[in-house]
Protein backbone atom coordinates (compact mmCIF):
# COMPACT_ATOMS: atom_id res chain seq x y z
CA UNK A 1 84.22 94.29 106.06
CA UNK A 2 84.16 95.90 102.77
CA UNK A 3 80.84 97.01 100.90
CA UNK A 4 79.95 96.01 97.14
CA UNK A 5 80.21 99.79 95.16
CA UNK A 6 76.70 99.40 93.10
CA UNK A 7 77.10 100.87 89.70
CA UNK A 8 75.23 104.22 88.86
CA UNK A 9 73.79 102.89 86.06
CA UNK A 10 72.41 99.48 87.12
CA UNK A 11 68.74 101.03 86.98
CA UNK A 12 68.92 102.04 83.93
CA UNK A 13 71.28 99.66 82.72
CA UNK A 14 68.66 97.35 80.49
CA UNK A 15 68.41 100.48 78.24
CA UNK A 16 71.78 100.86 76.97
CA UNK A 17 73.16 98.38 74.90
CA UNK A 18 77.53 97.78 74.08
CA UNK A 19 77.74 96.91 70.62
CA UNK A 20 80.89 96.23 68.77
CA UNK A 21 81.58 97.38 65.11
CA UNK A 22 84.35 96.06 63.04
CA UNK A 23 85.46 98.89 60.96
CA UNK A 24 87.94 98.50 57.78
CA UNK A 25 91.16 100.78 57.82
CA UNK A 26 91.22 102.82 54.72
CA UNK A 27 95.28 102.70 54.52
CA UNK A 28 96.54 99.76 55.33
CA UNK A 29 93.19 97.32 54.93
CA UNK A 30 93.60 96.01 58.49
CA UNK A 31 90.42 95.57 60.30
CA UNK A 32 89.63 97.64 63.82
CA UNK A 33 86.98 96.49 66.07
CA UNK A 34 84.64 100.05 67.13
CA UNK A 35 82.88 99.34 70.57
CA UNK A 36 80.27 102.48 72.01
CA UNK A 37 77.39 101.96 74.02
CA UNK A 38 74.18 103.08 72.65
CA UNK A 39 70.63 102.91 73.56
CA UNK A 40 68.91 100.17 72.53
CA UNK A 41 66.24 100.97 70.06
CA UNK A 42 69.36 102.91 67.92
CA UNK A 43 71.05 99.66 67.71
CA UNK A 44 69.58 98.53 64.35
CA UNK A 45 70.22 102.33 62.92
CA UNK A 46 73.58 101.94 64.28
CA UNK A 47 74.54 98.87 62.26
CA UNK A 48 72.62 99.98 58.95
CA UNK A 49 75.00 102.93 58.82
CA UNK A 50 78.23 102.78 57.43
């Protein structure tokens, strides 16, 4: 049978957060969607920011 791979990070998982920026093109005006993962008490920073 095979074994379940447990992820590297699943300890310290709760601290990091994905967030997802959309982000305006400056040629053409279309809108791009921006996704990093952060830690979680930079979130707020991270959206304040342009």
């Amino acid at each position: 049978m095979a074994k379940k791979v447990v992820a590297s990070l699943q300890s310290s998982g709760k601290d990091f957060a994905k967030v997802i920026k959309m982000v305006k093109g400056p040629k053409t005006g279309a809108y791009a969607f921006k996704e990093e993962i952060i830690p979680t008490d930079q979130v707020k920073d991270y959206f304040a920011k342009k």
